[in-house]
Protein backbone atom coordinates (compact mmCIF):
# COMPACT_ATOMS: atom_id res chain seq x y z
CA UNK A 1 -7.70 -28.11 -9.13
CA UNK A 2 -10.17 -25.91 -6.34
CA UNK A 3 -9.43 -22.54 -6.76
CA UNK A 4 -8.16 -20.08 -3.70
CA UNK A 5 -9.67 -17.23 -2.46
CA UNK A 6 -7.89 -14.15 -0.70
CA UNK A 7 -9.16 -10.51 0.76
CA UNK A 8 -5.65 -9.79 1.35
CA UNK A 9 -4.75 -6.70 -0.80
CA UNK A 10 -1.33 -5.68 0.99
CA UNK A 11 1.42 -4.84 -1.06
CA UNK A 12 3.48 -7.99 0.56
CA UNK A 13 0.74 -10.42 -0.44
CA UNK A 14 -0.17 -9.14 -3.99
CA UNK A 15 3.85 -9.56 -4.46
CA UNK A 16 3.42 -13.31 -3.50
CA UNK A 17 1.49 -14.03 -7.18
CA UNK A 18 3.91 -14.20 -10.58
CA UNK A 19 1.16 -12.13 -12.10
CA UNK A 20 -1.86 -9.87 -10.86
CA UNK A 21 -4.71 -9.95 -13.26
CA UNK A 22 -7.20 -7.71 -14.51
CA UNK A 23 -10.12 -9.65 -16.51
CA UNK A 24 -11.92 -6.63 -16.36
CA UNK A 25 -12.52 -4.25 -19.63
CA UNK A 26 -9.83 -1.97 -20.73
CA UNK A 27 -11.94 1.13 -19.84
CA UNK A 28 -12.37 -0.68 -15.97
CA UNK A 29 -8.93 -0.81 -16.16
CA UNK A 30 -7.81 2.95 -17.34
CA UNK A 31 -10.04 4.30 -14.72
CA UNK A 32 -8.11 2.61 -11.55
CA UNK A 33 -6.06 -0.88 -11.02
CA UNK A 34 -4.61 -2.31 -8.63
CA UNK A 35 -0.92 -1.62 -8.98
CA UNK A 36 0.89 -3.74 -11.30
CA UNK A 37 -2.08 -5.44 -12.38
CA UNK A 38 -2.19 -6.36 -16.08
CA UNK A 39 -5.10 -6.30 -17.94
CA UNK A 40 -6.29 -9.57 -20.00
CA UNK A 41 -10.18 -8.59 -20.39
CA UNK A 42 -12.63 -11.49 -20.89
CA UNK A 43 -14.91 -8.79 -22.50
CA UNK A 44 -14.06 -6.02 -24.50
CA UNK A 45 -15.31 -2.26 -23.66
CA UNK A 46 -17.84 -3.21 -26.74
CA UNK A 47 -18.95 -6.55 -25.77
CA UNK A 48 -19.71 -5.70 -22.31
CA UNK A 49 -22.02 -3.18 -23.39
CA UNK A 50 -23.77 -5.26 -25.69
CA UNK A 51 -23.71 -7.93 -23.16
CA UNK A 52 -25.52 -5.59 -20.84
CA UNK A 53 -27.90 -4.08 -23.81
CA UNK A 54 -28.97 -7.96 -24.55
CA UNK A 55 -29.62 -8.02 -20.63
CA UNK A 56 -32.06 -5.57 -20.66
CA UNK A 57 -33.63 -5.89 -24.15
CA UNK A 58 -33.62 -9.46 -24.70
CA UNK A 59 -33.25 -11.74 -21.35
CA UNK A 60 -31.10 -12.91 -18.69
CA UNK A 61 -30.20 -16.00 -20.47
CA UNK A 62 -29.41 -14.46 -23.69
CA UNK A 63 -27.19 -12.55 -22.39
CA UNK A 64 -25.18 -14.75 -20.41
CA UNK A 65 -24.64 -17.32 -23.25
CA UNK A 66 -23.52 -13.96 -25.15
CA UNK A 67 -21.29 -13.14 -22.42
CA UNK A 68 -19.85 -16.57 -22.27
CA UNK A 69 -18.71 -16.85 -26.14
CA UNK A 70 -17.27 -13.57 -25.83
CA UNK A 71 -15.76 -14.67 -22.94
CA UNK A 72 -13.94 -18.32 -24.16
CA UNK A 73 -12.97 -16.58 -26.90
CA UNK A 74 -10.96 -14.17 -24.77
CA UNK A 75 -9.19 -15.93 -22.31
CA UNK A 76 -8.40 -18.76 -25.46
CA UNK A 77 -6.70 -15.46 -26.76
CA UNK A 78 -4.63 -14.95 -23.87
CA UNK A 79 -3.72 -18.37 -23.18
CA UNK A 80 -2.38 -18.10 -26.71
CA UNK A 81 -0.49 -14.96 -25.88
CA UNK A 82 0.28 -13.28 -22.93
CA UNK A 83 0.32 -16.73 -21.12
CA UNK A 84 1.74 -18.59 -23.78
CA UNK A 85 4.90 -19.15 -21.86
CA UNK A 86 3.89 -19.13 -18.14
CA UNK A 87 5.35 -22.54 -17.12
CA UNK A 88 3.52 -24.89 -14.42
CA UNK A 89 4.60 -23.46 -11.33
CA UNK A 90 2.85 -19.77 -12.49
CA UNK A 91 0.72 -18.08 -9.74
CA UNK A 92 -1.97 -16.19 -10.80
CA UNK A 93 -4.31 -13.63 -8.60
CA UNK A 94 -7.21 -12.93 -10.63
CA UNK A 95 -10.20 -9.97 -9.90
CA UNK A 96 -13.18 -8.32 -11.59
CA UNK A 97 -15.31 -5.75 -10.50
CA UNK A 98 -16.66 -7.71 -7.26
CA UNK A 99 -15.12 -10.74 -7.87
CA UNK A 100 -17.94 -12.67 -10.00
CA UNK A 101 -18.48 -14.32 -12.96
CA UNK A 102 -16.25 -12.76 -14.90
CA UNK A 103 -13.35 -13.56 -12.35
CA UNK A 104 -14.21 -16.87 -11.70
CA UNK A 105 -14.54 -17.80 -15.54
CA UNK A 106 -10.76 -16.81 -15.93
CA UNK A 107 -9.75 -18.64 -12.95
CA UNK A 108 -11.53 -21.56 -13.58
CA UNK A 109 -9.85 -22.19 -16.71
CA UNK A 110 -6.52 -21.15 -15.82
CA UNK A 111 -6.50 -23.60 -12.43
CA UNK A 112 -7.51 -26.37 -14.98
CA UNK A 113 -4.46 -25.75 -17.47
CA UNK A 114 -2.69 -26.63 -13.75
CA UNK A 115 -1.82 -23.43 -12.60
CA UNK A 116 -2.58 -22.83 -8.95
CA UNK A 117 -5.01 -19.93 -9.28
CA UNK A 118 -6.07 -17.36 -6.50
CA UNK A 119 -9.52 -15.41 -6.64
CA UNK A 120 -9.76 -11.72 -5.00
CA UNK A 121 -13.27 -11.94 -2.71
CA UNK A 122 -15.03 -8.56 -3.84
CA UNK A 123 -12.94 -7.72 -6.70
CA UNK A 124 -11.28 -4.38 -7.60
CA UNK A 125 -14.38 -3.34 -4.78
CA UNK A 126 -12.09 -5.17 -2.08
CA UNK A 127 -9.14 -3.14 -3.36
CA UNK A 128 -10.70 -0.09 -3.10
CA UNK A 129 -12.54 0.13 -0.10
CA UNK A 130 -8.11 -0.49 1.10
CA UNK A 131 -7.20 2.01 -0.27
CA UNK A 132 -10.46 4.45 0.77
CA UNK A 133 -9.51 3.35 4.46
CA UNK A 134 -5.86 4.32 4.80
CA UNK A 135 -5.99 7.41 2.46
CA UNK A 136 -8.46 8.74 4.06
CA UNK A 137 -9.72 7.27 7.48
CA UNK A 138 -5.69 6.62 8.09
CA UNK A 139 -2.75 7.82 10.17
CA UNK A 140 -0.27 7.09 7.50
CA UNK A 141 2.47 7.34 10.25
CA UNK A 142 5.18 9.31 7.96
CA UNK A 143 7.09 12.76 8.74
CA UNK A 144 7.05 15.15 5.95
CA UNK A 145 8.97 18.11 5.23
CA UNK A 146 7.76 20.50 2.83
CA UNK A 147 9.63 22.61 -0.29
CA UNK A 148 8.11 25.63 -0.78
CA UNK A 149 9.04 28.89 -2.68
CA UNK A 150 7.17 31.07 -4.94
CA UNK A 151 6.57 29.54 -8.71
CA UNK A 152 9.40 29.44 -11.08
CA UNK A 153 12.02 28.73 -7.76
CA UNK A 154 12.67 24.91 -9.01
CA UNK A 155 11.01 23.33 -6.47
CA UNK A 156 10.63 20.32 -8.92
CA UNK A 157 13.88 20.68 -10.34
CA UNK A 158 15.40 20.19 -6.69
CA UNK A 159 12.80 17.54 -5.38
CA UNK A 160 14.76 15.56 -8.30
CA UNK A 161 17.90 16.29 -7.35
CA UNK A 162 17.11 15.26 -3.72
CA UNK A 163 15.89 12.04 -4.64
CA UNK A 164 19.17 11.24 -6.39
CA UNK A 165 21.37 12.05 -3.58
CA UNK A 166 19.05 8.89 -1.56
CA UNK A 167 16.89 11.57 0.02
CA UNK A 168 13.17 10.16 0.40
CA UNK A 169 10.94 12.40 -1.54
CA UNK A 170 7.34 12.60 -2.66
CA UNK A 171 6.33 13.44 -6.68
CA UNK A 172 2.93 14.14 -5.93
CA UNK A 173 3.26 16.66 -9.57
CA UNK A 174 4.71 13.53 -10.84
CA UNK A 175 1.49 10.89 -9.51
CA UNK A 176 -0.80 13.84 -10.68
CA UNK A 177 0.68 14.47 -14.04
CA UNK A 178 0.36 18.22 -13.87
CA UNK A 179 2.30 20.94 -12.60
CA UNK A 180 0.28 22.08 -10.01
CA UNK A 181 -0.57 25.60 -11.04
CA UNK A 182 -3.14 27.06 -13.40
CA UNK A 183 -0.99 26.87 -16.09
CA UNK A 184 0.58 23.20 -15.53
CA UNK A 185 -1.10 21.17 -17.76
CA UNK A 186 1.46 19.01 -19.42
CA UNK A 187 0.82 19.01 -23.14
CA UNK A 188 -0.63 15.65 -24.61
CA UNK A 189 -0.70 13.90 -20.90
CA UNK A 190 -3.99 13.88 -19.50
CA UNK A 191 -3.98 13.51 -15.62
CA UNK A 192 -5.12 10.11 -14.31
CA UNK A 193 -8.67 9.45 -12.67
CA UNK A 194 -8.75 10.37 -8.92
CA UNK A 195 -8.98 6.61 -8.02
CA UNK A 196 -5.93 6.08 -10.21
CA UNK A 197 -4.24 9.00 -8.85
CA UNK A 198 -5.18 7.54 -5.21
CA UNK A 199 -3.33 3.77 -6.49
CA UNK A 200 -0.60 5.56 -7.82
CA UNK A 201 -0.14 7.52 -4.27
CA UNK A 202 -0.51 4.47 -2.12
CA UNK A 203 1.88 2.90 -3.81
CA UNK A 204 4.42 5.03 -3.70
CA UNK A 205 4.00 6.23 -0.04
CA UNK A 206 4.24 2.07 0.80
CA UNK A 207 7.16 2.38 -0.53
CA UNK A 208 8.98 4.79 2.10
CA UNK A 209 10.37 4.31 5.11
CA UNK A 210 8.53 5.78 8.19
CA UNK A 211 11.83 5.96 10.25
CA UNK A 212 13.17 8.71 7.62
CA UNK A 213 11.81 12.13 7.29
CA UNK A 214 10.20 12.45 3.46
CA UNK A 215 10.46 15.80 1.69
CA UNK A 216 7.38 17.15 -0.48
CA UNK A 217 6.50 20.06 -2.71
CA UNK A 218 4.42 22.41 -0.34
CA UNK A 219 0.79 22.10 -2.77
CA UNK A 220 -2.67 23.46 -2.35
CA UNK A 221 -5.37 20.67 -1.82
CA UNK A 222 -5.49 20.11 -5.30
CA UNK A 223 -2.91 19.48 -8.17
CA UNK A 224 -4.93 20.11 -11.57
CA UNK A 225 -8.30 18.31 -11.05
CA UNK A 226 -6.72 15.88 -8.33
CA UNK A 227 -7.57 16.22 -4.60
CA UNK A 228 -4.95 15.02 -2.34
CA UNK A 229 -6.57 12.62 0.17
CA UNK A 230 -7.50 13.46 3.46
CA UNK A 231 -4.95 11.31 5.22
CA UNK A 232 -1.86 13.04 3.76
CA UNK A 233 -3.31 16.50 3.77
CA UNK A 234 -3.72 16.28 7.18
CA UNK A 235 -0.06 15.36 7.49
CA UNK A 236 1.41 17.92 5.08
CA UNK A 237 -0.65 20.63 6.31
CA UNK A 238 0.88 20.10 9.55
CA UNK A 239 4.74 19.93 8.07
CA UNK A 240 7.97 21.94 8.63
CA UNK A 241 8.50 23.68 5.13
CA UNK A 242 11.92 25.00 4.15
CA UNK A 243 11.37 28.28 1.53
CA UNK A 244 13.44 28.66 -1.64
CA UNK A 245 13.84 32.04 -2.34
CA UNK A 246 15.03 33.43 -6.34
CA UNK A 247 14.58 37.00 -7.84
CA UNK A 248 11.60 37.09 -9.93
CA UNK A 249 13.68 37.43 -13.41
CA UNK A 250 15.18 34.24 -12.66
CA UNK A 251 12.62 32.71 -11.87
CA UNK A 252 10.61 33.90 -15.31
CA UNK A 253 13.65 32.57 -17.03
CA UNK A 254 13.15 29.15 -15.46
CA UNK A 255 9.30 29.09 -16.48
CA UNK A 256 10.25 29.64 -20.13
CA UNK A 257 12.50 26.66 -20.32
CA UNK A 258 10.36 24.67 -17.99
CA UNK A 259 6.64 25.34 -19.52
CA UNK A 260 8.21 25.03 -23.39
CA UNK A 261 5.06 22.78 -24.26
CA UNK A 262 2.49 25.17 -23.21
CA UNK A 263 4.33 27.84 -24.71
CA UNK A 264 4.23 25.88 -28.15
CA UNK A 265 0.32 25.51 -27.50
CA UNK A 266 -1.32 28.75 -28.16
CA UNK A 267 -4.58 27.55 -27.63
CA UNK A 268 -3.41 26.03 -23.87
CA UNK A 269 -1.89 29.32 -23.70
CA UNK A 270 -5.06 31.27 -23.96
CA UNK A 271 -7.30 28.82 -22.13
CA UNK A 272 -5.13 29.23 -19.07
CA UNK A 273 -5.89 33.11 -19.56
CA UNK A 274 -9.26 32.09 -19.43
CA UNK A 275 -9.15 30.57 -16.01
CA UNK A 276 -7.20 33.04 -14.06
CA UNK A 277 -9.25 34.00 -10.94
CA UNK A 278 -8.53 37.77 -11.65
CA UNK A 279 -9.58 38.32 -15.04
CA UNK A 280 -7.12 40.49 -16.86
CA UNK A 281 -8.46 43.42 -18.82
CA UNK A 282 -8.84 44.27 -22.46
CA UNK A 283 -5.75 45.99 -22.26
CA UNK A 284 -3.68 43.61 -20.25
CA UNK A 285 -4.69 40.78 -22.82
CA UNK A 286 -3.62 42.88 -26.06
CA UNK A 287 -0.27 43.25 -23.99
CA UNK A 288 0.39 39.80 -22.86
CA UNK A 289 -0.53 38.76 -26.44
CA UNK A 290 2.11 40.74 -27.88
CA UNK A 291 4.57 39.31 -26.13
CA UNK A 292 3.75 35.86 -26.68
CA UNK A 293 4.11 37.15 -30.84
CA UNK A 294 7.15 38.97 -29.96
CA UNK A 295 8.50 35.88 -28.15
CA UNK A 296 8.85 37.53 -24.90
CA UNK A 297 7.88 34.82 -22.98
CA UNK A 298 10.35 35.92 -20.28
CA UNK A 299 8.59 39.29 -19.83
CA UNK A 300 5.15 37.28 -20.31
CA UNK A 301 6.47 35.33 -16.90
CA UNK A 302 7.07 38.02 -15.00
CA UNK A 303 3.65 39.78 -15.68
CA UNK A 304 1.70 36.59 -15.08
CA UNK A 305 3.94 36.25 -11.88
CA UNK A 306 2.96 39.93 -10.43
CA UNK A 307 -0.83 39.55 -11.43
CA UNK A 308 -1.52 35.99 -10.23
CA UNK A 309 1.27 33.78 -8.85
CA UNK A 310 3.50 35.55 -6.26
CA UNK A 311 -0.20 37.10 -4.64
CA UNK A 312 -1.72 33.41 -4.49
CA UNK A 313 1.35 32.54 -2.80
CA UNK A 314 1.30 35.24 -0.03
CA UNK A 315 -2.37 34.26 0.66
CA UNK A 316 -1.64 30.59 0.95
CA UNK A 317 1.24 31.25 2.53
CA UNK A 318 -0.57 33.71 5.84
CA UNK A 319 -3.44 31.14 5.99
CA UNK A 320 -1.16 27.53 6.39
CA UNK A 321 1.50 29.12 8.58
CA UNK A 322 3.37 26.16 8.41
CA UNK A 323 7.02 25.94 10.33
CA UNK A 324 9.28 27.62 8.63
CA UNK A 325 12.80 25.77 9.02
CA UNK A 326 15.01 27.69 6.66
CA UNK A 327 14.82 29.95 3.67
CA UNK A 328 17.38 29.14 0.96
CA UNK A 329 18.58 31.88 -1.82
CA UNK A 330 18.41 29.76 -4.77
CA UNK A 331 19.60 30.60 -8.92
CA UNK A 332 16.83 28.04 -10.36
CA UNK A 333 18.54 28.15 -13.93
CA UNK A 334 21.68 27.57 -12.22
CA UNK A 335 22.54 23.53 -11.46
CA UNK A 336 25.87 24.82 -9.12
CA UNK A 337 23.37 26.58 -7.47
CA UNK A 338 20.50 24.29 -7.12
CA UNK A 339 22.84 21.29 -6.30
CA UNK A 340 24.07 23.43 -3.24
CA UNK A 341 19.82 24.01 -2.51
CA UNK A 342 19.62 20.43 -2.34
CA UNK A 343 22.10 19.87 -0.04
CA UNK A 344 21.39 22.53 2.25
CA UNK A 345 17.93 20.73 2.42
CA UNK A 346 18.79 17.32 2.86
CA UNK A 347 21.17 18.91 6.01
CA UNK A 348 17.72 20.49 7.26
CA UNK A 349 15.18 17.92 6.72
CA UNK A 350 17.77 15.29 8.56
CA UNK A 351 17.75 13.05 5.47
C-alpha cells in the first residue's frame, strides 16, 4: 500500500486522521507538537544522540544501520501497544522533524500492516512555519474585549466565571501557566516552551467564533517568560477594556488565598523579592520578612501592592490608553459579588 502525502496542517484536516503521530523523540516532543499529536518515538532522547555521536565519530553507514535497529525495535513496540487495537480502517498522519527518514520508516510499516497511512511533507517544520504565519504575519480577524483592574481584583476568578455563563473568553494565564505578575509562578508547573505556548494559543483561538466578541485579561507583552505573538498583541493592544475596581484590603485578602503555593515556598517567596524592579531596602526586607514569620501575609499584600503593583499598573495603564467601556466596583473574595461582575461584563462586552 503507497503511502499519502499532505502539507495541509488546518485544524479541519488534522481532525480527518484517527490518530496524529509524533515519531519524533520525547524531548522533540515536550518542546512543541502539533496539537493532539501523540508521541510514539522511533528513537529515544538517548539513542538519537548516540545515533548522531556514531555519525560523526564513526560513519554515515554506521550510523544509519544503528538508527535502524533502534528504530524496528520501536515501532515493533508500539505496534504491540499503543496500536495493538487500532482495527483496519485506522488512519494514521505521521511527522518527524522535516518529514524524513524517521517519518517514512513509521509509515512504511504501518501502511504495510494495511492501514492507510498519510505522511506530513516537511514535518513538525511544515507545522510550524503555520503557525509562525498566522501568529505573527496574521490578521487573526477576532474582536477582543479586555478585563483589567489592578492585581488582587479577580480578574481570573471572573474570566472563569464568564466562560461558564457561554461567554467566549481567552486563558492566556491558563496557555502560559503563570500568573502573569512577578510573583505568579505556579509552584511545581513549569511554563511551556514559547513554541508550545504558541500551539497551545492557536489552538484555542481556532476554536472561537469570530462573529462573537471574546473577552481577555488586559496583560503586558509577556506572561512569565512567554511573549504573546505579534498577531494578537496587535489586536489586544487595540481593545475596549472594562476596569474592575476593589479596595486594596480586599484585594490583599484575595492574593493570600489565591497565591497559597508561593506563600508555602519561602524560597519562591524570596526569589520574587529578588526580582522586583525597585529593590526594597535593608529595612523594608527585615519588615516584609517579619510578616511572612508572623503570618501576615495579608499585610505582606498590601505592602508589596503600594511598592510595586498598583504603580506598574498606573504606568501601563497612561501608556496603552485603551477604551475604557466601564469600571465595575467589585468584592473579589465575595462570589455574590463577582457573579454580579460577570454579568455586568458579559452585558458590556455584548456576549
Amino acid at each position: 500500500m503507497s503511502l499519502e502525502v499532505t502539507q495541509d496542517v488546518s485544524p479541519a484536516a488534522l481532525a480527518r486522521f484517527d490518530m496524529v503521530i509524533d515519531v519524533r523523540s520525547p524531548g522533540e516532543f515536550a518542546e512543541d507538537h502539533v496539537p493532539g499529536a501523540v508521541n510514539l518515538p522511533v528513537l529515544s532522547d538517548a539513542e538519537r544522540a548516540q545515533v548522531g555521536t556514531v555519525y560523526v565519530q564513526q560513519s554515515r553507514f554506521t550510523a544509519r544501520r544503528l538508527g535502524a535497529a533502534h528504530v524496528a525495535r520501536n515501532v515493533a513496540h508500539h505496534l504491540e501497544t499503543a496500536l495493538a487495537d487500532r482495527p483496519g480502517g485506522f488512519r494514521p498522519l505521521v511527522y518527524c522533524w522535516r518529514g524524513g527518514m524517521r517519518s517514512n520508516a513509521m509509515a512504511t510499516i504501518l501502511s504495510q500492516v494495511g492501514w492507510r497511512t498519510t505522511v506530513l511533507a516537511g514535518g513538525y517544520r511544515t507545522y510550524r512555519r503555520e503557525v509562525v504565519a498566522r501568529l505573527y504575519d496574521g490578521d487573526l480577524g477576532l474582536n477582543f474585549v479586555l478585563l483589567d483592574g489592578q492585581t488582587g481584583a479577580g480578574k481570573t476568578e471572573i474570566l472563569g466565571r464568564l466562560a461558564a455563563r457561554g461567554v467566549q473568553t481567552l486563558d492566556l494565564e491558563g496557555l502560559a501557566a503563570h500568573r502573569g505578575s512577578l510573583f505568579g509562578a505556579i509552584a511545581g508547573r513549569a511554563q511551556p516552551s514559547q513554541k508550545l505556548f504558541e500551539s497551545r494559543l492557536l489552538g484555542a483561538l481556532d476554536a472561537l467564533d469570530p462573529a462573537r466578541p471574546v473577552v481577555a485579561e488586559a496583560e503586558s507583552s509577556k506572561i512569565g517568560e512567554r511573549m504573546i505573538p505579534p498577531a494578537l498583541w496587535t489586536r489586544l493592544a487595540a481593545a475596549p477594556r472594562i476596569e474592575l475596581s476593589a479596595a486594596r484590603a480586599d484585594r490583599a485578602r484575595y492574593l493570600v488565598s489565591a497565591y497559597g503555593d508561593l506563600i508555602a515556598d519561602r524560597a519562591a517567596m524570596e526569589a520574587a523579592f529578588a526580582r522586583l524592579p525597585i529593590r526594597p531596602s535593608v529595612e523594608r526586607l527585615a519588615a516584609w520578612r517579619g510578616m511572612i514569620a508572623s503570618g501576615a501575609f495579608a499585610d505582606l499584600a498590601e505592602a508589596i501592592m503600594g511598592l510595586h503593583y498598583d504603580p506598574a499598573y498606573d504606568r501601563a495603564r497612561r501608556k496603552h490608553d485603551r477604551p475604557l467601556l466601564a469600571t465595575l466596583d467589585v468584592v473579589p473574595t465575595d462570589p455574590t459579588s463577582q457573579d454580579a461582575a460577570a454579568a455586568a461584563i458579559a452585558r458590556l462586552a455584548g456576549a
